[in-house]
C-alpha atoms as a PDB file:
ATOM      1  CA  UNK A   1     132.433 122.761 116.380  1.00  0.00           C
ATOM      2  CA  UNK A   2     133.217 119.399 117.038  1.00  0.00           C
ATOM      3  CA  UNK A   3     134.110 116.753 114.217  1.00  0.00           C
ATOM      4  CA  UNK A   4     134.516 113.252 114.914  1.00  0.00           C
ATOM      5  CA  UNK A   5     135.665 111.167 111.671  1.00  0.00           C
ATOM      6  CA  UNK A   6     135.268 107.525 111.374  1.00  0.00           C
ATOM      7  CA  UNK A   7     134.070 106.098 114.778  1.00  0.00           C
ATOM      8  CA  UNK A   8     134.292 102.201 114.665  1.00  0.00           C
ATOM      9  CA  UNK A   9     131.366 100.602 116.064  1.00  0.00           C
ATOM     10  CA  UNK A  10     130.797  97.156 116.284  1.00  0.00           C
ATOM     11  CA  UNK A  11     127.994  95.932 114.115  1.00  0.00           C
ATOM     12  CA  UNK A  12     125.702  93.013 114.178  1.00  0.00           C
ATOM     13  CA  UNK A  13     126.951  90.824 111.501  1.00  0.00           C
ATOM     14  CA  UNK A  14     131.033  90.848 112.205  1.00  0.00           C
ATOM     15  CA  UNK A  15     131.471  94.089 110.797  1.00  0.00           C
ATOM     16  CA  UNK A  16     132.081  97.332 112.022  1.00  0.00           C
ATOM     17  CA  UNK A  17     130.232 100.712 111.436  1.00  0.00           C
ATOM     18  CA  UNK A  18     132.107 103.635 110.386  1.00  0.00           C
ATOM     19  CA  UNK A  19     130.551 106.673 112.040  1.00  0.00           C
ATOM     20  CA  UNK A  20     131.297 110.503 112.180  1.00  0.00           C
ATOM     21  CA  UNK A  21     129.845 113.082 114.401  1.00  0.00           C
ATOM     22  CA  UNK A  22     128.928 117.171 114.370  1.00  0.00           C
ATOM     23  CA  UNK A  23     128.179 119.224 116.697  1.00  0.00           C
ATOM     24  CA  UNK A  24     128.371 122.675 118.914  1.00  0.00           C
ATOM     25  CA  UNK A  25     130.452 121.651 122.043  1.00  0.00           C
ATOM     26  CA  UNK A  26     128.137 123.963 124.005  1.00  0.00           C
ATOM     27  CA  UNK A  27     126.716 121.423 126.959  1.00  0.00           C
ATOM     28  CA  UNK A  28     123.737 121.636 125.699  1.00  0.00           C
ATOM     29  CA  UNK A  29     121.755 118.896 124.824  1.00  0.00           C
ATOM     30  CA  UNK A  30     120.637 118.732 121.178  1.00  0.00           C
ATOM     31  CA  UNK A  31     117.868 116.893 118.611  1.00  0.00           C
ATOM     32  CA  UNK A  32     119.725 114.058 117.409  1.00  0.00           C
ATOM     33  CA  UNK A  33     119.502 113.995 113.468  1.00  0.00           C
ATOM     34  CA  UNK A  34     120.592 110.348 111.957  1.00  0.00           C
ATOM     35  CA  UNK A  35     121.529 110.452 108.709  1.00  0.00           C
ATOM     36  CA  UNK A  36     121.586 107.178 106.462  1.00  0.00           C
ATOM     37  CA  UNK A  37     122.933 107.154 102.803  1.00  0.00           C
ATOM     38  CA  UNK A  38     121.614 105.608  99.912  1.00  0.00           C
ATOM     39  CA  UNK A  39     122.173 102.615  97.418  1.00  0.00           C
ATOM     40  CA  UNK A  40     125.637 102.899  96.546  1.00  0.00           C
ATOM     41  CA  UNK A  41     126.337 105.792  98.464  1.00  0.00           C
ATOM     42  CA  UNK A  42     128.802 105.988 101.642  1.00  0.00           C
ATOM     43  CA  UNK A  43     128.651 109.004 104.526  1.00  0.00           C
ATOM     44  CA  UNK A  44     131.468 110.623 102.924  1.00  0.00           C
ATOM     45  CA  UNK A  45     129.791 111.285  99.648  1.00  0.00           C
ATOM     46  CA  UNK A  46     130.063 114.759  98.038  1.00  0.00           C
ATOM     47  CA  UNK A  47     128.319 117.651 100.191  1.00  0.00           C
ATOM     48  CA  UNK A  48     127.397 115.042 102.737  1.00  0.00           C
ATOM     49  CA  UNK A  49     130.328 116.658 105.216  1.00  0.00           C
ATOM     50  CA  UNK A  50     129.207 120.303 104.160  1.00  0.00           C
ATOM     51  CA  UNK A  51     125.253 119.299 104.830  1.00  0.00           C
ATOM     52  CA  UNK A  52     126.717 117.797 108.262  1.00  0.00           C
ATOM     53  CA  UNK A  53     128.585 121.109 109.428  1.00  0.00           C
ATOM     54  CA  UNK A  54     125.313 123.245 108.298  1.00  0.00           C
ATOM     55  CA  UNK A  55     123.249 121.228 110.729  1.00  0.00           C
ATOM     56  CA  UNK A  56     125.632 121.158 113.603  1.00  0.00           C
ATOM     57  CA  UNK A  57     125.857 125.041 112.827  1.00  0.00           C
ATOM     58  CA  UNK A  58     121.844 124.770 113.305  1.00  0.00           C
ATOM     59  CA  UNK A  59     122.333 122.919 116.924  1.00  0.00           C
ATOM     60  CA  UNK A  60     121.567 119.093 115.957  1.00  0.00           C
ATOM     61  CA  UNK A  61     124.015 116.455 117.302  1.00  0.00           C
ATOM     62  CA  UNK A  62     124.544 115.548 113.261  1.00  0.00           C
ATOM     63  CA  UNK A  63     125.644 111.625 113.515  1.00  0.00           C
ATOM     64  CA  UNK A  64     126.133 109.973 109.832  1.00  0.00           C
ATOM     65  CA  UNK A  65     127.420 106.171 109.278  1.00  0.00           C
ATOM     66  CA  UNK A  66     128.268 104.030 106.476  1.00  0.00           C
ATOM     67  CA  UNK A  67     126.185 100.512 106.900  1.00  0.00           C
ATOM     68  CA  UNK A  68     128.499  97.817 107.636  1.00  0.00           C
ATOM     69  CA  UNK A  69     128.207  96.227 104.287  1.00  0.00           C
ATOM     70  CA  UNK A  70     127.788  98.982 101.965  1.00  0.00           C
ATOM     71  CA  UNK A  71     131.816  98.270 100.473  1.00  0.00           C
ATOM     72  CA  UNK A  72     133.631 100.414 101.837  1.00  0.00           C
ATOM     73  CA  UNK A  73     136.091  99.534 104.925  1.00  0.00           C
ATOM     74  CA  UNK A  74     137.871 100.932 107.967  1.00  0.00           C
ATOM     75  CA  UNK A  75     140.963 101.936 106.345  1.00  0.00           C
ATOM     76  CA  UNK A  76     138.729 102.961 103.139  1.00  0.00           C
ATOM     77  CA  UNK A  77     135.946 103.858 103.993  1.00  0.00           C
ATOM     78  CA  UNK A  78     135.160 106.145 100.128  1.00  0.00           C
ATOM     79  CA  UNK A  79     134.086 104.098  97.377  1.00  0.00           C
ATOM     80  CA  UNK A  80     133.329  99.935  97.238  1.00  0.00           C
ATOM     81  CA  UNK A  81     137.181  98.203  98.259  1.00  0.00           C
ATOM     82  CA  UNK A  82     135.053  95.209  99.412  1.00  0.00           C
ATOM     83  CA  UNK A  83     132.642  94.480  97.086  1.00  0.00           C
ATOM     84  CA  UNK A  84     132.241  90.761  98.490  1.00  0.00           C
ATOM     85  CA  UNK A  85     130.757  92.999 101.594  1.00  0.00           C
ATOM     86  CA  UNK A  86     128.838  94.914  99.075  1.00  0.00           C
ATOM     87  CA  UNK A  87     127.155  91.853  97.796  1.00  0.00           C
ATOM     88  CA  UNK A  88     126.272  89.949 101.188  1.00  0.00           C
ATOM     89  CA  UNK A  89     124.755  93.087 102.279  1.00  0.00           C
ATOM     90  CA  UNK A  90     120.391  93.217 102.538  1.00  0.00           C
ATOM     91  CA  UNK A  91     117.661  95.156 104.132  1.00  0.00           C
ATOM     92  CA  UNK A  92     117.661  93.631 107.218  1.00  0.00           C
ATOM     93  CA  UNK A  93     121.457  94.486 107.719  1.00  0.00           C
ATOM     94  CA  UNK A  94     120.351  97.807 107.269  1.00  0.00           C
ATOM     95  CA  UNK A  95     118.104  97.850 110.121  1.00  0.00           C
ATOM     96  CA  UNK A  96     120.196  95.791 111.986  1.00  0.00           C
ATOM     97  CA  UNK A  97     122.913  98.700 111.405  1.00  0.00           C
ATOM     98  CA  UNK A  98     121.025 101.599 112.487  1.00  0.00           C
ATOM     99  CA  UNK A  99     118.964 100.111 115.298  1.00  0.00           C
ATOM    100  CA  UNK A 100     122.837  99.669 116.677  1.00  0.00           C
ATOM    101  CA  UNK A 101     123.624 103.447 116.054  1.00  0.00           C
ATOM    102  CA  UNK A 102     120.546 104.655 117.949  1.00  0.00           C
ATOM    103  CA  UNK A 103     122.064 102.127 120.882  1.00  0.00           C
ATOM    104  CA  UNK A 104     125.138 103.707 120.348  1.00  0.00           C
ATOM    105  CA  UNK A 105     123.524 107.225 120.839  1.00  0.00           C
ATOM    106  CA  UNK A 106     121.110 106.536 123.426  1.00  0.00           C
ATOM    107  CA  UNK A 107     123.598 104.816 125.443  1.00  0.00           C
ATOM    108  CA  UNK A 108     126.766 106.595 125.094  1.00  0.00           C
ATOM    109  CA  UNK A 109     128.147 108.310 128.199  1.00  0.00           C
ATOM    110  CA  UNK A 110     130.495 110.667 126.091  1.00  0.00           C
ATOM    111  CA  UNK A 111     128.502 112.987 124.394  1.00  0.00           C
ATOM    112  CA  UNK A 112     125.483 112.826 127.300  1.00  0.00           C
ATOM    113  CA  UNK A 113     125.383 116.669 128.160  1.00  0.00           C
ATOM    114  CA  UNK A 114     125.209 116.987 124.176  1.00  0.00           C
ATOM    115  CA  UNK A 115     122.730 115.216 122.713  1.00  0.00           C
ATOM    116  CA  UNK A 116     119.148 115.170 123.633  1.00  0.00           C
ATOM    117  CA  UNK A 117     118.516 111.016 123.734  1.00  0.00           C
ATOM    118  CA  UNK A 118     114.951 111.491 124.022  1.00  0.00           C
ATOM    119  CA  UNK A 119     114.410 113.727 120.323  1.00  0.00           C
ATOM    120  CA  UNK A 120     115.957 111.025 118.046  1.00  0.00           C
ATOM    121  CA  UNK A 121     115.510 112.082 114.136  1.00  0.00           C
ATOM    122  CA  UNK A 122     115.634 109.962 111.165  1.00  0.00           C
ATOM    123  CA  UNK A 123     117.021 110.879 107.761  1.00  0.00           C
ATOM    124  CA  UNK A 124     116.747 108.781 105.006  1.00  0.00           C
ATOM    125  CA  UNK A 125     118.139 109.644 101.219  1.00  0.00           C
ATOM    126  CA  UNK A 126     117.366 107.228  98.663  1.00  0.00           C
ATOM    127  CA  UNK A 127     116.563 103.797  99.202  1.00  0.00           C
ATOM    128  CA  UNK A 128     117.079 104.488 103.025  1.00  0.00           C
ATOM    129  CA  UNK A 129     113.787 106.745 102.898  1.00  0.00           C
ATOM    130  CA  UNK A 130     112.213 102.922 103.372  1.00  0.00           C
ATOM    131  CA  UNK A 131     114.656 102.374 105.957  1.00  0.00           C
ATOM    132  CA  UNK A 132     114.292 105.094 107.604  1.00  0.00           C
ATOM    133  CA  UNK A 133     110.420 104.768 107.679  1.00  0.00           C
ATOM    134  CA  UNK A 134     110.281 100.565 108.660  1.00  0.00           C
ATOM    135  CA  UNK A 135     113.188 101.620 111.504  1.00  0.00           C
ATOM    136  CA  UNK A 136     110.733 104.423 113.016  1.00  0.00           C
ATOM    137  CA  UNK A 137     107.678 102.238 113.118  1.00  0.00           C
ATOM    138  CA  UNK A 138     109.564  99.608 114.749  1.00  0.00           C
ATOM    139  CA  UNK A 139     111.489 101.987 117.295  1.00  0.00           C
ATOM    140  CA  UNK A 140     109.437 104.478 119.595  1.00  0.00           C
ATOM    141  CA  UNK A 141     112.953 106.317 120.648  1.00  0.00           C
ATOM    142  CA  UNK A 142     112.512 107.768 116.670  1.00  0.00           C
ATOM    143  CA  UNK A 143     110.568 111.042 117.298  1.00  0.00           C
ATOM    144  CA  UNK A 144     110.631 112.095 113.884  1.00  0.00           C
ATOM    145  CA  UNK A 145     111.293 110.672 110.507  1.00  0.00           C
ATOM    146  CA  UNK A 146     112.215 112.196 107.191  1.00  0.00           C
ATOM    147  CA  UNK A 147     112.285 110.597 103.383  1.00  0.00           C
ATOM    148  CA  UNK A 148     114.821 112.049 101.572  1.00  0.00           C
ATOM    149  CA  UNK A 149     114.206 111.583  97.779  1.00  0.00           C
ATOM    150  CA  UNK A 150     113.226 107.963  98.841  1.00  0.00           C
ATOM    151  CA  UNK A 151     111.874 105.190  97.756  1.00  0.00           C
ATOM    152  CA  UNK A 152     108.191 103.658  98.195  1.00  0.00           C
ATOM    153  CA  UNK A 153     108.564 100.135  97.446  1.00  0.00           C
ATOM    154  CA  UNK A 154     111.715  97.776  97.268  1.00  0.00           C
ATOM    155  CA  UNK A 155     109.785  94.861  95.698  1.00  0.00           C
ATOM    156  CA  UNK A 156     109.922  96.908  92.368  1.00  0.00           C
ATOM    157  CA  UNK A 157     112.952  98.321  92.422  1.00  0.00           C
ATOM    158  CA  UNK A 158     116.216  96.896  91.408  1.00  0.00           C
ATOM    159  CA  UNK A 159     117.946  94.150  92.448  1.00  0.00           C
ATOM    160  CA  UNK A 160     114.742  92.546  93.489  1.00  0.00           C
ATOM    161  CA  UNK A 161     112.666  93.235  90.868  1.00  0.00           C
ATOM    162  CA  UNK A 162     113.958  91.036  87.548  1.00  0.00           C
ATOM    163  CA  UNK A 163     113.954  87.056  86.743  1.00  0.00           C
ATOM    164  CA  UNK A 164     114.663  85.767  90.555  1.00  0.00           C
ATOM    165  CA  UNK A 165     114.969  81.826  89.030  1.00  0.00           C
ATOM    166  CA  UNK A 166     118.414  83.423  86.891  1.00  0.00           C
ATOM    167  CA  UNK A 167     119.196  84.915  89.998  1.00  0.00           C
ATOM    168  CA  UNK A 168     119.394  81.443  91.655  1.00  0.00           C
ATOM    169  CA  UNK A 169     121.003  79.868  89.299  1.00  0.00           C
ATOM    170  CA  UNK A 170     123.458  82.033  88.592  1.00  0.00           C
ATOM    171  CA  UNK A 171     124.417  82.828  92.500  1.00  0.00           C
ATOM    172  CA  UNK A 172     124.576  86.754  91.774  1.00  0.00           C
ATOM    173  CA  UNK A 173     124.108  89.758  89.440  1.00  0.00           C
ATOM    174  CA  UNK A 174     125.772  92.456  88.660  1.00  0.00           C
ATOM    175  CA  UNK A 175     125.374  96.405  88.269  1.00  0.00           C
ATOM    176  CA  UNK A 176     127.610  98.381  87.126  1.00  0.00           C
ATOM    177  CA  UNK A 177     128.412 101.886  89.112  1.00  0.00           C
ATOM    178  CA  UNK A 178     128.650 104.536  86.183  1.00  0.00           C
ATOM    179  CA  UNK A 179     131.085 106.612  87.895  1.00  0.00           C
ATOM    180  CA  UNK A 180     133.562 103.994  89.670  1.00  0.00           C
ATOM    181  CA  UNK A 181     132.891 101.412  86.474  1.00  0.00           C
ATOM    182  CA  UNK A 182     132.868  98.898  88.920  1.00  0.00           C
ATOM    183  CA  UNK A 183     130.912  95.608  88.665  1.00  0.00           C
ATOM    184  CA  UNK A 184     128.881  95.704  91.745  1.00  0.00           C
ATOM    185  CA  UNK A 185     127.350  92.001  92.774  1.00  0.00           C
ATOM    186  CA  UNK A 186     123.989  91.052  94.406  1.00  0.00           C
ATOM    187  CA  UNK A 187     124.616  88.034  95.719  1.00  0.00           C
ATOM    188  CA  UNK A 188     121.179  85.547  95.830  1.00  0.00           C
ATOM    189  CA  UNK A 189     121.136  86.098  99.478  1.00  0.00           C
ATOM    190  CA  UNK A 190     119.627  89.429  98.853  1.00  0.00           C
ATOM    191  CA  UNK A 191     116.226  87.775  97.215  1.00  0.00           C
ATOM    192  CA  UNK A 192     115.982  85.385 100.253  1.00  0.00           C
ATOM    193  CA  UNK A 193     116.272  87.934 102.975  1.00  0.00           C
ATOM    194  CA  UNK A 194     113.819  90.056 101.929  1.00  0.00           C
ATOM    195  CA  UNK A 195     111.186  87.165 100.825  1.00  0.00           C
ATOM    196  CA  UNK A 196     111.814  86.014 104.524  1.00  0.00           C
ATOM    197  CA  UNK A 197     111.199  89.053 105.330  1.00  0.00           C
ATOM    198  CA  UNK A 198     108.821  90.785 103.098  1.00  0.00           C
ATOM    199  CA  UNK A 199     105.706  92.000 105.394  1.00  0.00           C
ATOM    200  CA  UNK A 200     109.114  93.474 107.846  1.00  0.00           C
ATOM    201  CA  UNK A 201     109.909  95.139 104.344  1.00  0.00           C
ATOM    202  CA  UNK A 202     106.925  96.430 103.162  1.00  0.00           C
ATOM    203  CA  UNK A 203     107.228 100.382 103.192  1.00  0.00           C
ATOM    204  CA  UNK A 204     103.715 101.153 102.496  1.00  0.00           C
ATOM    205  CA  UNK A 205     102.628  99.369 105.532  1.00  0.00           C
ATOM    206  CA  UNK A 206     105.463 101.018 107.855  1.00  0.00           C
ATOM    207  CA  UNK A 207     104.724 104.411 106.296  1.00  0.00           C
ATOM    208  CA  UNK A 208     100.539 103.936 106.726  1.00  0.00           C
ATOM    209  CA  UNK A 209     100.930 102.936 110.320  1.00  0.00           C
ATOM    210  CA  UNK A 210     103.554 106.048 111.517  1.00  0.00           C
ATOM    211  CA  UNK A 211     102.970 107.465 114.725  1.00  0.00           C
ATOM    212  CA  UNK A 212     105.800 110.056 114.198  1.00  0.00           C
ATOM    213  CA  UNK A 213     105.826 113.309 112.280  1.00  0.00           C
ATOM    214  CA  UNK A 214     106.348 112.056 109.082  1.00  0.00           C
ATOM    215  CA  UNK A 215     108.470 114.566 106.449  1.00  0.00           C
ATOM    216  CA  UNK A 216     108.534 113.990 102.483  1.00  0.00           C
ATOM    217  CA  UNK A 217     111.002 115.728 100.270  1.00  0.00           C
ATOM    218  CA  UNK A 218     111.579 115.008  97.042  1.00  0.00           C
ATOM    219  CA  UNK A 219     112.969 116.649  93.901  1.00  0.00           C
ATOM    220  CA  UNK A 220     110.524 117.116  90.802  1.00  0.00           C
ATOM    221  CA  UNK A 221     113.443 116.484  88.384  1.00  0.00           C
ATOM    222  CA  UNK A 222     114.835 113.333  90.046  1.00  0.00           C
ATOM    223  CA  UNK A 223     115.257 110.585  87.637  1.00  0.00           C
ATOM    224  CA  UNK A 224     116.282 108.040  89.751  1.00  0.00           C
ATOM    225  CA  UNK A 225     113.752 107.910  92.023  1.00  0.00           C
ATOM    226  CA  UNK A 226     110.292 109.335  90.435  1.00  0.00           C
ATOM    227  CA  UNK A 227     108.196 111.905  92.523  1.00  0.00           C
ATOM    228  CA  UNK A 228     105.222 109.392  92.008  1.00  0.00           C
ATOM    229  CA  UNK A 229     107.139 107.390  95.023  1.00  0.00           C
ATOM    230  CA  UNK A 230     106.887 110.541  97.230  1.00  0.00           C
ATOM    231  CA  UNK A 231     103.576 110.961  96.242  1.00  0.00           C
ATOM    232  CA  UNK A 232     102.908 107.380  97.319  1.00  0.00           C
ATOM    233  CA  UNK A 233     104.040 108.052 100.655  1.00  0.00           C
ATOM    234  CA  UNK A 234     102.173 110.881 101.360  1.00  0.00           C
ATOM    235  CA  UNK A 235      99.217 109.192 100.021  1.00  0.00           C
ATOM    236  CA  UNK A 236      99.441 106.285 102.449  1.00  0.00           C
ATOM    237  CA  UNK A 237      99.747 108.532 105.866  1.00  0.00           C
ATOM    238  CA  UNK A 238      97.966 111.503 104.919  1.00  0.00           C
ATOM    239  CA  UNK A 239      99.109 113.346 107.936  1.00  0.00           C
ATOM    240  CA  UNK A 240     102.440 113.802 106.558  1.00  0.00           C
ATOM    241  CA  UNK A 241     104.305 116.417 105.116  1.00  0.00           C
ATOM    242  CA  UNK A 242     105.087 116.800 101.626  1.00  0.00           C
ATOM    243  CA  UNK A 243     107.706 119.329 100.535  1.00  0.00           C
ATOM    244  CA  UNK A 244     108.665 119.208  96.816  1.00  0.00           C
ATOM    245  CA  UNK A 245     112.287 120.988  95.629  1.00  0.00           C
ATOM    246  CA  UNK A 246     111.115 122.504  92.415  1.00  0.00           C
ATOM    247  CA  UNK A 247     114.226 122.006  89.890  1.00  0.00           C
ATOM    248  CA  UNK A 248     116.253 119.345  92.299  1.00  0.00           C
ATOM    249  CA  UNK A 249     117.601 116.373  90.999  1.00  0.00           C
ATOM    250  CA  UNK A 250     117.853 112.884  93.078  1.00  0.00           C
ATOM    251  CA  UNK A 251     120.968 114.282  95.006  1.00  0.00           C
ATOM    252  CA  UNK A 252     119.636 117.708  95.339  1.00  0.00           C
ATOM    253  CA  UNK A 253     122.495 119.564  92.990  1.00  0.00           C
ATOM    254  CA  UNK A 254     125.433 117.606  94.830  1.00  0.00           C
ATOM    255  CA  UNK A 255     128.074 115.441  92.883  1.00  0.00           C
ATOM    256  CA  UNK A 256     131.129 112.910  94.136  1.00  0.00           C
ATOM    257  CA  UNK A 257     133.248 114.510  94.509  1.00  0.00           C
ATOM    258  CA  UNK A 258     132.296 117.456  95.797  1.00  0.00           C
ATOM    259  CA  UNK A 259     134.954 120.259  95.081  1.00  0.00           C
ATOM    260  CA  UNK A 260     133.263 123.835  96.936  1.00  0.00           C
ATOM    261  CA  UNK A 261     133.415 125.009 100.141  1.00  0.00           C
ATOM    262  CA  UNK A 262     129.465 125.865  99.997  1.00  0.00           C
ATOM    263  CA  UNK A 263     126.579 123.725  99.730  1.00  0.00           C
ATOM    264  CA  UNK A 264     124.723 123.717  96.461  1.00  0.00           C
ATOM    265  CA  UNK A 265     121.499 125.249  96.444  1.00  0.00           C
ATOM    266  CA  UNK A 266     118.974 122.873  96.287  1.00  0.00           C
ATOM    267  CA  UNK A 267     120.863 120.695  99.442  1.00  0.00           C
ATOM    268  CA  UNK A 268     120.600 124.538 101.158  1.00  0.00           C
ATOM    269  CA  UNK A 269     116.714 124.410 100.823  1.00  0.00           C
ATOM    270  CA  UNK A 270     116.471 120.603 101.929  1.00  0.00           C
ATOM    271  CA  UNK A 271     118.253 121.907 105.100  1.00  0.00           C
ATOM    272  CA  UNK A 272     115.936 124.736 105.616  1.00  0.00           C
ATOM    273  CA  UNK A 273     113.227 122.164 105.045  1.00  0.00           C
ATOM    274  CA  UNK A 274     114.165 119.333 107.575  1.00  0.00           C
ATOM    275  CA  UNK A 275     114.992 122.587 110.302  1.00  0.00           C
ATOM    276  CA  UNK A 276     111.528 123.937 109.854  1.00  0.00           C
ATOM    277  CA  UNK A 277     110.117 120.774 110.219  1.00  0.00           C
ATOM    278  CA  UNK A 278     111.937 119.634 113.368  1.00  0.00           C
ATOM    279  CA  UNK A 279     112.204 122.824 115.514  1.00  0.00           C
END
């Protein structure tokens, strides 16, 4: 197997985007699976690297990135160093980021007998389920999309939901990240982006007008993202599929950092799940 660990590739917005690769080096061109991590989560985060080798293992060309502005940086790419980054980041950045990783795939001359250019797969956990989804209505290289534990709506959800006049005023605010117990900022360029960009933003409207096969899997004991949100999403493009992890939490039995040398067994199932689904 070939691992490729922390590919810089230049980004949109004057910042590069860390990216790692997996995959069989048997000339033989593969389903590309795209993986994009969550609200405050970075591609090396717990069994991320372990769910990585299991699909390469499976024959995917497994590409995972951390989005330019998520915190973290070249030389440390774990956990929020930049948190100035971390605060000027948005949704559109997002988009902006993986739109220039499917470049990067479709385009690169490197890995051309390995990857199949033309069976492009989306993965999103968390609040990149909605990225994920927008990104594969907008793109018609996405042949497949998948919502991993994510989200149905960002209007609702933290940081825009809340008093947006403080939010002016005050220039920024703040979460704090139980397990690093770092204050994490939202600058007010956050609340402008998206209300520029709202109907762009709107999940329920990317999800309803999918042409893709559309997968939904979700944990029925995830408490940071409620099931009703999967349920939403199915609801709105009926044609979809709707798998639900009985006993899974919102990171499928995983934890930062992750200390075995085998996946956990929820994160087994979701593999099983997004394999059936795309083969």
């Amino acid at each position: 197997m070939i691992i490729e660990k922390n590919n810089i590739i230049p980004g949109k917005h004057n910042k590069p985007i860390l990216t790692d690769v997996f995959f069989k080096d048997n000339k033989k061109p593969k389903p590309v699976l795209i993986f994009c991590h969550g609200y405050k989560g970075f591609k090396d985060w717990g069994a991320w690297d372990l769910m990585a080798k299991a699909f390469a293992e499976l024959d995917y060309f497994f590409v995972k990135f951390n989005f330019a502005y998520n915190g973290g940086t070249v030389e440390d790419p774990i956990d929020f160093p930049d948190l100035e980054a971390f605060g000027n980041n948005n949704y559109s950045k997002e988009l902006d980021d993986l739109e220039t990783i499917i470049d990067w795939v479709t385009e690169n001359q490197m890995y051309k007998n390995e990857l199949d250019a033309n069976n492009i797969i989306l993965l999103g956990h968390s609040r990149a389920g909605g990225i994920v989804s927008i990104k594969a209505h907008e793109d018609r290289r996405v042949k497949q999309v998948i919502s991993l534990a994510g989200v149905s709506d960002y209007a609702n959800r933290y940081p825009i939901s809340g008093d947006a006049e403080q939010w002016k005023k005050d220039g920024v605010k703040y979460v704090v990240n139980g397990r690093t117990k770092q204050q994490m900022p939202h600058f007010y360029q956050f609340y402008e982006d998206f209300t520029k960009h709202k109907e762009r933003l709107n999940i329920k409207r990317a999800v309803s007008n999918l042409n893709q096969p559309f997968l939904i899997i979700h944990g029925d004991k995830d408490t940071s993202v409620l099931i009703e949100e999967a349920e939403n999403l199915h609801k709105w493009n009926p044609k979809s599929t709707f798998k639900i992890v009985e006993g899974a939490d919102h990171v499928f039995g995983a934890s930062h950092p992750w200390k075995h040398d085998t996946l956990p067994e929820h994160l087994k199932k979701v593999i099983q799940l997004v394999n059936n689904f795309a083969k």
